[in-house]
Protein backbone atom coordinates (compact mmCIF):
# COMPACT_ATOMS: atom_id res chain seq x y z
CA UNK A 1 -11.84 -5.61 -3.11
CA UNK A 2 -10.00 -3.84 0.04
CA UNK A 3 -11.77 -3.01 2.75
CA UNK A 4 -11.08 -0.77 5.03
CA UNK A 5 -12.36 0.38 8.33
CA UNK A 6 -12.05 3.94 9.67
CA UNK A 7 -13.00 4.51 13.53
CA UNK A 8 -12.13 6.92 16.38
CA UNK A 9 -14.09 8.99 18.34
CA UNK A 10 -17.51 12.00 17.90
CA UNK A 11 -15.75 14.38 16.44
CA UNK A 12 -12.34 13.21 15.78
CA UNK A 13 -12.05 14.14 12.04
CA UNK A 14 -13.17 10.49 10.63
CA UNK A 15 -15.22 12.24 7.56
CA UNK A 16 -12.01 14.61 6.92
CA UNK A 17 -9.84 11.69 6.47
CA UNK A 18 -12.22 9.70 4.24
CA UNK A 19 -12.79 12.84 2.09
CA UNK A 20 -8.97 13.34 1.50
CA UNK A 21 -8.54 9.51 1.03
CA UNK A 22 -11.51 9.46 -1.77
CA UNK A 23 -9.25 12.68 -3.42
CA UNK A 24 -6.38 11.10 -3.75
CA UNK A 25 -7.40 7.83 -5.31
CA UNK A 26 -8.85 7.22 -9.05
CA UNK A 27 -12.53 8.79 -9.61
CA UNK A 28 -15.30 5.77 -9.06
CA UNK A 29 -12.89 3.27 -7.34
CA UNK A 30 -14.28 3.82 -3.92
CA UNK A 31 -17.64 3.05 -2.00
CA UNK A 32 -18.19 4.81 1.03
CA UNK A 33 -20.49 3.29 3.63
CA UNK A 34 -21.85 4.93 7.08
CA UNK A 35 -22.08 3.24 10.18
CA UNK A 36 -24.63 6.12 11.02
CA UNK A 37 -26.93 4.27 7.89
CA UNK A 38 -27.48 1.46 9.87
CA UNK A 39 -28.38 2.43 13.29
CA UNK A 40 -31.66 0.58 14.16
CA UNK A 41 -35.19 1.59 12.61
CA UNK A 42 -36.39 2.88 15.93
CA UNK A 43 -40.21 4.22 14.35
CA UNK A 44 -41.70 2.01 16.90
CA UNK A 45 -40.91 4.18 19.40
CA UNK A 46 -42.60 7.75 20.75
CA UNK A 47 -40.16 10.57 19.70
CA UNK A 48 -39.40 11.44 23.47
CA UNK A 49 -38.37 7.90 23.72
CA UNK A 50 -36.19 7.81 20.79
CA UNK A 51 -34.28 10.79 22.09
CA UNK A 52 -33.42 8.92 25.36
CA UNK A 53 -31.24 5.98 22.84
CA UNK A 54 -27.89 6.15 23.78
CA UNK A 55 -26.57 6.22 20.13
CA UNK A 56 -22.94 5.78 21.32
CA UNK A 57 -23.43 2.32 22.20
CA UNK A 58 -22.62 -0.90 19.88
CA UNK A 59 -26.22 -2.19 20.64
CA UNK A 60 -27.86 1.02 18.73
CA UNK A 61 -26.22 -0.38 15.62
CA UNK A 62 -27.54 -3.23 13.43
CA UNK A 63 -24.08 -4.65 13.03
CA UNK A 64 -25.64 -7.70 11.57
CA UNK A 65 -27.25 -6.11 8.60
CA UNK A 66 -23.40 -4.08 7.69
CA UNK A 67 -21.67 -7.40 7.77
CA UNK A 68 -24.20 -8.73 5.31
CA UNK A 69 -24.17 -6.21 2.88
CA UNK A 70 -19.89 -6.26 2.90
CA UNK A 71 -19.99 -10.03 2.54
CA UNK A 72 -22.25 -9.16 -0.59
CA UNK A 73 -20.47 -6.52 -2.00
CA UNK A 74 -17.02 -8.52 -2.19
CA UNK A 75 -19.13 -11.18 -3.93
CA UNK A 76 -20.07 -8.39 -6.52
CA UNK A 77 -23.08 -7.66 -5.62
CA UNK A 78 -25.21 -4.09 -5.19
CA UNK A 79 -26.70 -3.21 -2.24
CA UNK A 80 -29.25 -1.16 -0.19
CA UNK A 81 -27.66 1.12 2.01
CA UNK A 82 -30.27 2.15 4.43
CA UNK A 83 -30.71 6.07 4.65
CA UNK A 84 -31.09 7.53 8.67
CA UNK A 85 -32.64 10.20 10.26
CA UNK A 86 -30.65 12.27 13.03
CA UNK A 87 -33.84 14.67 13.16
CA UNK A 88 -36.42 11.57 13.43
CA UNK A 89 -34.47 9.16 14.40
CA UNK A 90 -35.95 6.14 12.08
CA UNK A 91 -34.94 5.11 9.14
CA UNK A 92 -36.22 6.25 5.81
CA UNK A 93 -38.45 4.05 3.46
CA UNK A 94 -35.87 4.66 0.42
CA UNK A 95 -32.27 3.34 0.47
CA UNK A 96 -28.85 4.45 -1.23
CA UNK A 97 -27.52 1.73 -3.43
CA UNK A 98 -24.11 0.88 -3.43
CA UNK A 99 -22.37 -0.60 -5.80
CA UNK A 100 -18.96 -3.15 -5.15
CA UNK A 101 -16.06 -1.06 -5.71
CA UNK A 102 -12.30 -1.72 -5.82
CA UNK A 103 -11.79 0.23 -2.33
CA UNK A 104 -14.66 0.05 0.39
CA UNK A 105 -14.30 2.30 3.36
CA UNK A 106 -16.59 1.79 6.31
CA UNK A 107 -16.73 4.79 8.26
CA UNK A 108 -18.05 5.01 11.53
CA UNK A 109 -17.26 5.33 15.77
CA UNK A 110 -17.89 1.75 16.32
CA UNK A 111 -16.80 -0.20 12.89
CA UNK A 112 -13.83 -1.74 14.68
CA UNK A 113 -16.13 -2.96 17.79
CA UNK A 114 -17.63 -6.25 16.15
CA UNK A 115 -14.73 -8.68 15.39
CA UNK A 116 -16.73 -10.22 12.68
CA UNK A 117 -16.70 -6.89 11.18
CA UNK A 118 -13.07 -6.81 11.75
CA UNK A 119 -12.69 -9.82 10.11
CA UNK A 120 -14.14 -8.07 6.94
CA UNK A 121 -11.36 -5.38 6.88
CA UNK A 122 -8.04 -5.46 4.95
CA UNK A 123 -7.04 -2.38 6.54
CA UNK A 124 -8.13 -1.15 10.09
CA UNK A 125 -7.31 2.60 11.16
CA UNK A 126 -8.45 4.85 14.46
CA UNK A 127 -8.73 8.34 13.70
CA UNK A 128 -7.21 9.81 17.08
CA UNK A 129 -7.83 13.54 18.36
CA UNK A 130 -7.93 15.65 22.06
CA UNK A 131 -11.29 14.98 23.65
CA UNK A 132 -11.71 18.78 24.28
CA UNK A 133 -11.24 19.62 20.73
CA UNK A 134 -13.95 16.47 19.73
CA UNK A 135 -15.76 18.25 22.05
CA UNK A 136 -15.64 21.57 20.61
CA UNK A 137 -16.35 19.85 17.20
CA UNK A 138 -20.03 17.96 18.44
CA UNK A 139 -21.16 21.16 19.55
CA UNK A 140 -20.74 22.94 16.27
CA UNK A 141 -22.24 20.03 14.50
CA UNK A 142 -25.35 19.21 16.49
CA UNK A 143 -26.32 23.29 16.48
CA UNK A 144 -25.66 23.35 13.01
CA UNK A 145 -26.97 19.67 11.64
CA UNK A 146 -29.01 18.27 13.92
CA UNK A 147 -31.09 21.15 15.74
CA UNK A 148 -30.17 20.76 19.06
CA UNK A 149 -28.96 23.11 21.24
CA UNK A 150 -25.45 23.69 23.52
CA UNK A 151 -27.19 22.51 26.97
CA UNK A 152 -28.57 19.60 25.12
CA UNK A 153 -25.68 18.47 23.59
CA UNK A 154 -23.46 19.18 26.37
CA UNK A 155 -25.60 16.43 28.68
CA UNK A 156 -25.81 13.81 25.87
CA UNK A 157 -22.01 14.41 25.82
CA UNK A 158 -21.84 13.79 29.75
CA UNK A 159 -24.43 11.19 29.95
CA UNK A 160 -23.53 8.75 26.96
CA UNK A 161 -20.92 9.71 24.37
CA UNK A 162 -18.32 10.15 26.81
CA UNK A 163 -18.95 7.17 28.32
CA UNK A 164 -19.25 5.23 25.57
CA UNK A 165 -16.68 6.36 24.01
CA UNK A 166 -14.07 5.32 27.34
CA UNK A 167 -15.86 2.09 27.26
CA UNK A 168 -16.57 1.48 23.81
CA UNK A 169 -14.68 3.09 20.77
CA UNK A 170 -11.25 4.23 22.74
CA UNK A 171 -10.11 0.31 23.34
CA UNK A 172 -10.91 -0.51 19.83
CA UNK A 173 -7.58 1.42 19.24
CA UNK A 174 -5.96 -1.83 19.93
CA UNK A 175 -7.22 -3.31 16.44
CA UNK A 176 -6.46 -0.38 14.42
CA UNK A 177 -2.99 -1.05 11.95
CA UNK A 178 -2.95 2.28 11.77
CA UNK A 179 -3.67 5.40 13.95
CA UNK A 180 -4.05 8.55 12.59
CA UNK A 181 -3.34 11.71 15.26
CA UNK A 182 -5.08 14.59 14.78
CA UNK A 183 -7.24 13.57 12.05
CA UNK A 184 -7.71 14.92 9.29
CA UNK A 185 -4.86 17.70 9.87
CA UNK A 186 -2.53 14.73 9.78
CA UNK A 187 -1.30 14.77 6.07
CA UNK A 188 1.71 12.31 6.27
CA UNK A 189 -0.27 10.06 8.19
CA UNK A 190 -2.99 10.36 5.46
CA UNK A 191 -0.61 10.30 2.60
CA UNK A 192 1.50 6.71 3.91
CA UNK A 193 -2.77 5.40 3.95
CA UNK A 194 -3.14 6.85 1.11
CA UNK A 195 -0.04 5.07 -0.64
CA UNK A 196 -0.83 2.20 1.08
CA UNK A 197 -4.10 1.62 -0.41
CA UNK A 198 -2.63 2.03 -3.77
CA UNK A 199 -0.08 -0.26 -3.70
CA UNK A 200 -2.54 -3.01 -2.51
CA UNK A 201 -4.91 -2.35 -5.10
CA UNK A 202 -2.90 -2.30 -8.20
C-alpha cells in the first residue's frame, strides 16, 4: 500500500489535485481520507462555543485516531472513517467505511504536521498557492458550503487561519518531496505525481 500525504494551505487547491490524481489512476485503486473527518467530536460544547475553536490548529485534530486507522488499513483492514459537521461542528453518529486500497491519499492542511503521521507516508507533497488567491477561494467556499457570511469569514481568516497557517501548515513545506505550485492548475507537476505513483505501485 502507498501512502501518500497531500497538505498546503485553506484554499490552495488540495481537493483539485486529489481529484485529478484519482482520474488518472485505475478505477477502485485509491482510498481517499479527510483530515476534516477527524477533527474532534466537540458536542460537548454550546454552539457559540464551538464556533470560537480555532480549527486551523493541530490540536483541533484527533491525530491519534488517523494514525490508527492508516496503521490498520496497511494491515488490510476496513475502517470507520468518522463523518464531520462544518454546520454543527460535532461529529455524526454514522461513519464512512474505508476499505485498504493499493493507493491511500490523506488529504488535509495539517497531515504533514505530526511526524508519526509522516512516518506513515510513502510520498509527502504541499500543495502551494498565493495567499490572496487562497483567500479569494475561502470566501467563496464558506458563503457557498458552510453558511457563513464575508465579514465572518474575513475575521476567522485574520484571527486564526492566517495565523495558523504562518505557524502551522507553511513550515511543514520542509517535509513535503514534492511541492506542487499553483495547485491544481499545475498539470506537469500533477502528471510527474501522477507517474510517480504508478511506477511505485506496479
Amino acid at each position: 500500500m502507498l501512502v501518500i500525504g497531500i497538505a498546503g494551505g485553506t484554499g490552495s487547491g488540495k481537493t483539485t489535485v486529489v481529484k485529478k490524481i484519482i482520474e488518472k489512476l485505475p478505477a477502485g485503486e485509491v482510498a481517499v481520507i479527510s483530515q476534516d473527518s477527524y477533527y474532534r467530536d466537540n458536542s460537548h460544547l454550546p454552539m457559540d462555543e464551538r464556533q470560537k475553536i480555532n480549527y486551523d490548529h493541530p490540536s483541533s485534530i484527533e491525530f491519534e485516531l488517523l494514525v490508527d486507522h492508516i496503521i490498520k488499513l496497511k494491515a488490510g483492514r476496513s475502517v470507520p472513517e468518522p463523518i464531520y459537521s462544518y454546520l454543527t461542528c460535532t461529529r455524526s453518529e454514522e461513519t464512512r467505511e474505508i476499505q485498504p486500497k493499493a493507493v491511500v491519499i490523506i488529504e488535509g492542511i495539517l497531515v504533514l504536521f505530526p511526524a508519526i503521521l509522516r512516518e506513515q507516508m510513502g510520498i509527502k507533497v504541499y500543495v502551494d498557492c498565493d495567499s490572496d488567491v487562497r483567500l479569494s477561494r475561502v470566501i467563496q467556499r464558506d458563503i457557498i458550503e458552510r453558511g457563513r457570511n464575508v465579514q465572518t469569514v474575513l475575521e476567522r481568516y485574520e484571527k486564526t487561519v492566517r495565523p495558523s497557517h504562518i505557524q502551522f501548515i507553511e513550515p511543514t513545506k520542509q517535509f513535503a518531496d514534492i511541492i506542487v505550485p499553483e495547485g491544481g492548475n499545475n498539470l506537469v507537476a500533477i502528471n510527474i505525481l501522477t507517474n510517480f505513483i504508478q511506477q511505485n505501485l506496479y
